[in-house]
N, C-alpha and C. Protein backbone atom coordinates (compact mmCIF):
# COMPACT_ATOMS: atom_id res chain seq x y z
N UNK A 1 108.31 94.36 103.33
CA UNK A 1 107.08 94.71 104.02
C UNK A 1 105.91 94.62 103.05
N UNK A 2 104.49 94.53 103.60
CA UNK A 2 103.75 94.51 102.79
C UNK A 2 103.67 95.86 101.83
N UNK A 3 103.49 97.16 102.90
CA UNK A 3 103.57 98.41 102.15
C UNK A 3 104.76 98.32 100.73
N UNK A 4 105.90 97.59 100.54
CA UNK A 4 106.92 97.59 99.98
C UNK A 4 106.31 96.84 98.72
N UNK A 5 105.55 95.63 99.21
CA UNK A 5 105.29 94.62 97.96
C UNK A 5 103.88 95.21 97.39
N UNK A 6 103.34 96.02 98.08
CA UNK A 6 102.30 96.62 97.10
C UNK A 6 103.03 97.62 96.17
N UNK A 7 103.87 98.73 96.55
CA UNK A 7 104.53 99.44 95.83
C UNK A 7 105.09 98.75 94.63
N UNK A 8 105.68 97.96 94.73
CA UNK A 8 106.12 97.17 93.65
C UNK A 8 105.11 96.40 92.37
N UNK A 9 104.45 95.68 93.11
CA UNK A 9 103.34 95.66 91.87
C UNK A 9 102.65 96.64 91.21
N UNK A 10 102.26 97.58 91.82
CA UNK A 10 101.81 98.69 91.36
C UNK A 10 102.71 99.47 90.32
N UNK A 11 103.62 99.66 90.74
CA UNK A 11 104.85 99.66 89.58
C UNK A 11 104.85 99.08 88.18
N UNK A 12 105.05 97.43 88.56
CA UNK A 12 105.33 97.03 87.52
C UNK A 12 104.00 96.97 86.32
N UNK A 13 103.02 96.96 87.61
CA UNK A 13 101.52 97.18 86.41
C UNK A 13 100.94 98.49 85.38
N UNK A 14 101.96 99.23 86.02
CA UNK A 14 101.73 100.69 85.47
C UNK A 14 102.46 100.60 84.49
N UNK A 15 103.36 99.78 84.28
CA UNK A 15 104.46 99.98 82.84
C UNK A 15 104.62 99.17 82.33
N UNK A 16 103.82 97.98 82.74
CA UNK A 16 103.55 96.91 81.76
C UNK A 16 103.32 96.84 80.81
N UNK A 17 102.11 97.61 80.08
CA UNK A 17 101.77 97.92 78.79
C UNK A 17 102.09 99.21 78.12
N UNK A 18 102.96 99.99 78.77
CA UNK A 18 103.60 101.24 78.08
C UNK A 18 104.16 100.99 77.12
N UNK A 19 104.52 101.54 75.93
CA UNK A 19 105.19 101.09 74.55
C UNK A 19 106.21 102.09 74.73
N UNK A 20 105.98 103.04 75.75
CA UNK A 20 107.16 104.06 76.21
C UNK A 20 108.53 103.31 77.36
N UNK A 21 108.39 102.35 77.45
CA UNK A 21 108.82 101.54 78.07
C UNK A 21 109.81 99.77 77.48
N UNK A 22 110.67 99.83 77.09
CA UNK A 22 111.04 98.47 76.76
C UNK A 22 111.81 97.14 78.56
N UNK A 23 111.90 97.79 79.57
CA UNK A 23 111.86 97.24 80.24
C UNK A 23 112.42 97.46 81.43
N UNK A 24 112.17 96.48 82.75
CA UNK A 24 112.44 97.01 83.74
C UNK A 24 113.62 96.57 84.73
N UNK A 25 113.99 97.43 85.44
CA UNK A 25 115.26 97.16 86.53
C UNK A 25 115.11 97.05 87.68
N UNK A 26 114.82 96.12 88.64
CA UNK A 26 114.71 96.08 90.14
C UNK A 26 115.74 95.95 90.60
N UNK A 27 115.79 96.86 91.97
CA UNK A 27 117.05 96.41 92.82
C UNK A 27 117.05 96.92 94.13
N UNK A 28 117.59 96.58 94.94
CA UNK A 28 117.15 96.96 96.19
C UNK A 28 117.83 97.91 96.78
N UNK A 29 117.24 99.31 97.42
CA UNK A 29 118.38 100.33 97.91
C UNK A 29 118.43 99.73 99.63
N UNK A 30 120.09 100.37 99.76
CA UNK A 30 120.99 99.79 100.51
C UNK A 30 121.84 99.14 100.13
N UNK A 31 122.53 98.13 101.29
CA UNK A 31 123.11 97.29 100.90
C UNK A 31 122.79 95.24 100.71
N UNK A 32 121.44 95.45 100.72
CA UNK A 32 121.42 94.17 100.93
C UNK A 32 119.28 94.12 99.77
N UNK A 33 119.41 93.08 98.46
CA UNK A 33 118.34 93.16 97.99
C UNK A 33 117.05 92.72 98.69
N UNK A 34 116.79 91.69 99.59
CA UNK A 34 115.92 91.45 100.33
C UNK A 34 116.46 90.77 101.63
N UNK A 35 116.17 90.94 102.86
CA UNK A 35 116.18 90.41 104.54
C UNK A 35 115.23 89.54 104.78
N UNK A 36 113.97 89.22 103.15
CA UNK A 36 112.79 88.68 104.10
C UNK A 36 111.77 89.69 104.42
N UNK A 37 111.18 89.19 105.27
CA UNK A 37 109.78 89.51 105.64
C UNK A 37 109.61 90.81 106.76
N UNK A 38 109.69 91.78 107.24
CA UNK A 38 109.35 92.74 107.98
C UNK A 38 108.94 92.07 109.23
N UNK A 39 109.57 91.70 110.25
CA UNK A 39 108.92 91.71 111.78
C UNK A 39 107.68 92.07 111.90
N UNK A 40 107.87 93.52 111.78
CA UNK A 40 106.56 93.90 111.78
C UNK A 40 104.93 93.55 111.53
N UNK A 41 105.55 93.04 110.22
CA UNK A 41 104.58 92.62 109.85
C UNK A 41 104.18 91.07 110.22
N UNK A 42 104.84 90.47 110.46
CA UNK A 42 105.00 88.79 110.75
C UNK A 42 104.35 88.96 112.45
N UNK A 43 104.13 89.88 113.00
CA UNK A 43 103.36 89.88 113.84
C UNK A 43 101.80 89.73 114.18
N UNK A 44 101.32 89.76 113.17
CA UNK A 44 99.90 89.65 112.54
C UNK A 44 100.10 88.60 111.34
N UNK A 45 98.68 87.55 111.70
CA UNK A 45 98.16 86.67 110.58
C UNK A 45 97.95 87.25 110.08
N UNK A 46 96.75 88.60 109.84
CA UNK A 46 96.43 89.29 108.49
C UNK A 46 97.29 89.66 107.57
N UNK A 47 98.51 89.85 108.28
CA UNK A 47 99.71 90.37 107.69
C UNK A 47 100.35 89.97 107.14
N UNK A 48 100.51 88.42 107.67
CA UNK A 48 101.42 87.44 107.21
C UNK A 48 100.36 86.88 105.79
N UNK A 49 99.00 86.30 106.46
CA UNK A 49 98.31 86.01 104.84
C UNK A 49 98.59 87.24 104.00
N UNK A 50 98.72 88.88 103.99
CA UNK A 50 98.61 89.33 102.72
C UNK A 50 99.54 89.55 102.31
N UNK A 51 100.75 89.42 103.11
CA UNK A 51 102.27 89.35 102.47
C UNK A 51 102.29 88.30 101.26
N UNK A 52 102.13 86.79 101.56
CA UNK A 52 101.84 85.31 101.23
C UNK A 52 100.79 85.90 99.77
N UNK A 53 99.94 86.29 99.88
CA UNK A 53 99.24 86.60 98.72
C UNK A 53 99.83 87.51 97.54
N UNK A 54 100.48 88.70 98.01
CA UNK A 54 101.02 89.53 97.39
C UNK A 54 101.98 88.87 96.77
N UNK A 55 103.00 88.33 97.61
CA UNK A 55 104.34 87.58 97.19
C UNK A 55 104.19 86.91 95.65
N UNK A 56 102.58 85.91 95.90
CA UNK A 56 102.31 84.72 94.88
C UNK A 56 102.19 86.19 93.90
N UNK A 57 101.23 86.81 93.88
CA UNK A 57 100.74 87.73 92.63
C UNK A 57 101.88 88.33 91.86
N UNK A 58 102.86 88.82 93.08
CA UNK A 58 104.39 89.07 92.40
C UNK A 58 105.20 87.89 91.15
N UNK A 59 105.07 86.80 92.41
CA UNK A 59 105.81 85.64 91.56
C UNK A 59 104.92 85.48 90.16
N UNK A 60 103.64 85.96 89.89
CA UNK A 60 103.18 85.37 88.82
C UNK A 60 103.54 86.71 87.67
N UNK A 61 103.27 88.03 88.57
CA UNK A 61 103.47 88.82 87.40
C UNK A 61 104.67 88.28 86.97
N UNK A 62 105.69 88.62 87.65
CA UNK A 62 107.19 88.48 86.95
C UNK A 62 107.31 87.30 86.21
N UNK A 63 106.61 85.93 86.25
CA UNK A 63 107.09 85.01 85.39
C UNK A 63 106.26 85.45 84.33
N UNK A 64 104.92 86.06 84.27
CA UNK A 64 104.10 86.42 82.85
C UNK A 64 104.87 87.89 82.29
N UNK A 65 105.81 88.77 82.69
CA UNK A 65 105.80 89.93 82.33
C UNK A 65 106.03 90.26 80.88
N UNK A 66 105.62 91.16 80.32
CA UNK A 66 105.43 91.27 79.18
C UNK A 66 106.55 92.31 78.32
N UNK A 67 107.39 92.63 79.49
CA UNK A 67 108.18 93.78 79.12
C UNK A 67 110.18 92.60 79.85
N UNK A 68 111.29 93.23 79.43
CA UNK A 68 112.71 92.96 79.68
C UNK A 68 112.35 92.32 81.25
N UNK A 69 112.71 92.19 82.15
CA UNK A 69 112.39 92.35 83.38
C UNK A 69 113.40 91.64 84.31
N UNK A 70 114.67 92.84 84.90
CA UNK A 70 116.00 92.45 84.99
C UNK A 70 115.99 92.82 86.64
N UNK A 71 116.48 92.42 87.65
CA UNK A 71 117.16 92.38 88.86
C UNK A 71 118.19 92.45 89.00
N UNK A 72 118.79 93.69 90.16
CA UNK A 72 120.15 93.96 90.09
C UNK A 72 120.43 93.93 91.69
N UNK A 73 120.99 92.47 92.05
CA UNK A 73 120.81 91.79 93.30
C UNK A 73 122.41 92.36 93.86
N UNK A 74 122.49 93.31 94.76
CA UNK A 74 123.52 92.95 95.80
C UNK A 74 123.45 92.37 97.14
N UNK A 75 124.32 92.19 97.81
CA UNK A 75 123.95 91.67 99.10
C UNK A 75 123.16 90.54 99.23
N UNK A 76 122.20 90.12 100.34
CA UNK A 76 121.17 88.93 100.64
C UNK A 76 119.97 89.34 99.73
N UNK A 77 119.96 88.22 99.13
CA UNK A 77 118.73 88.02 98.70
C UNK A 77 117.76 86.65 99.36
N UNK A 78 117.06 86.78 100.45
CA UNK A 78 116.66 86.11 101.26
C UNK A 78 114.73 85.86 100.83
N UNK A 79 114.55 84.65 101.10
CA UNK A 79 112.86 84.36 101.09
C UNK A 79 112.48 84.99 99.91
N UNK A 80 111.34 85.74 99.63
CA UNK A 80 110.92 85.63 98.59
C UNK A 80 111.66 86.80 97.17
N UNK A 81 112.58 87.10 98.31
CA UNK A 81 113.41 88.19 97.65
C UNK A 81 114.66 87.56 96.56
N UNK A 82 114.63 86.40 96.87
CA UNK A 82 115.36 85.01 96.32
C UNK A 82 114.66 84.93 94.92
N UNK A 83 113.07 84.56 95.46
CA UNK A 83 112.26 83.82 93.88
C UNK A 83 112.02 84.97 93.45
N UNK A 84 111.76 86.48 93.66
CA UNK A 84 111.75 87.33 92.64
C UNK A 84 112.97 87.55 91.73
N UNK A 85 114.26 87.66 92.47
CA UNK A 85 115.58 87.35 91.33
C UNK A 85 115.48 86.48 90.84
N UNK A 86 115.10 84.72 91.05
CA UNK A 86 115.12 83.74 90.02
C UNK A 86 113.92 84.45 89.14
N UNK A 87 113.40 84.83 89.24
CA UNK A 87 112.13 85.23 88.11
C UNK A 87 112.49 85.80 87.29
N UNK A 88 113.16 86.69 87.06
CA UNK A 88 113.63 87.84 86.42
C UNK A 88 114.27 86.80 85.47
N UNK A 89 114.48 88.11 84.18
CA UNK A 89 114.81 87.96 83.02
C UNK A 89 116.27 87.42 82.86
């Protein structure tokens, strides 16, 4: 969801430059790391462009990140939930 992919950047920007920090672990609770895109949200263009925007800003932090930056994929990893595990460390 979008609410989901803002949480996440926000995250990773907060501990990006921590020196209290050597690096990070994503993974998805449940059983499955990403389904894709929220219905919900794919119901709305606005929604769908700021998913699409967020996604890219994701894909760029994670290939620039400055800290370990590890994914711990069970289950589907589907759409962009795919290129954030290839990103990772």
């Amino acid at each position: 969801s979008v609410a989901l992919l803002q949480e996440l950047k926000g995250h990773l920007e907060a501990v990006a430059e921590s020196e209290k920090v050597r690096g990070v672990i994503v993974e998805g609770k449940g059983k499955d790391f990403s389904t894709g895109l929220d219905l919900k949200d794919a119901i709305s263009d606005e929604m769908v462009e700021k998913s699409s925007t967020l996604l890219r800003e994701i894909f760029l932090l994670f290939s620039t990140y400055p800290k370990l930056l590890i994914t711990s994929v069970r289950g589907c990893a589907i759409a962009g939930g795919m290129g954030i595990a290839a990103l990772a460390d």
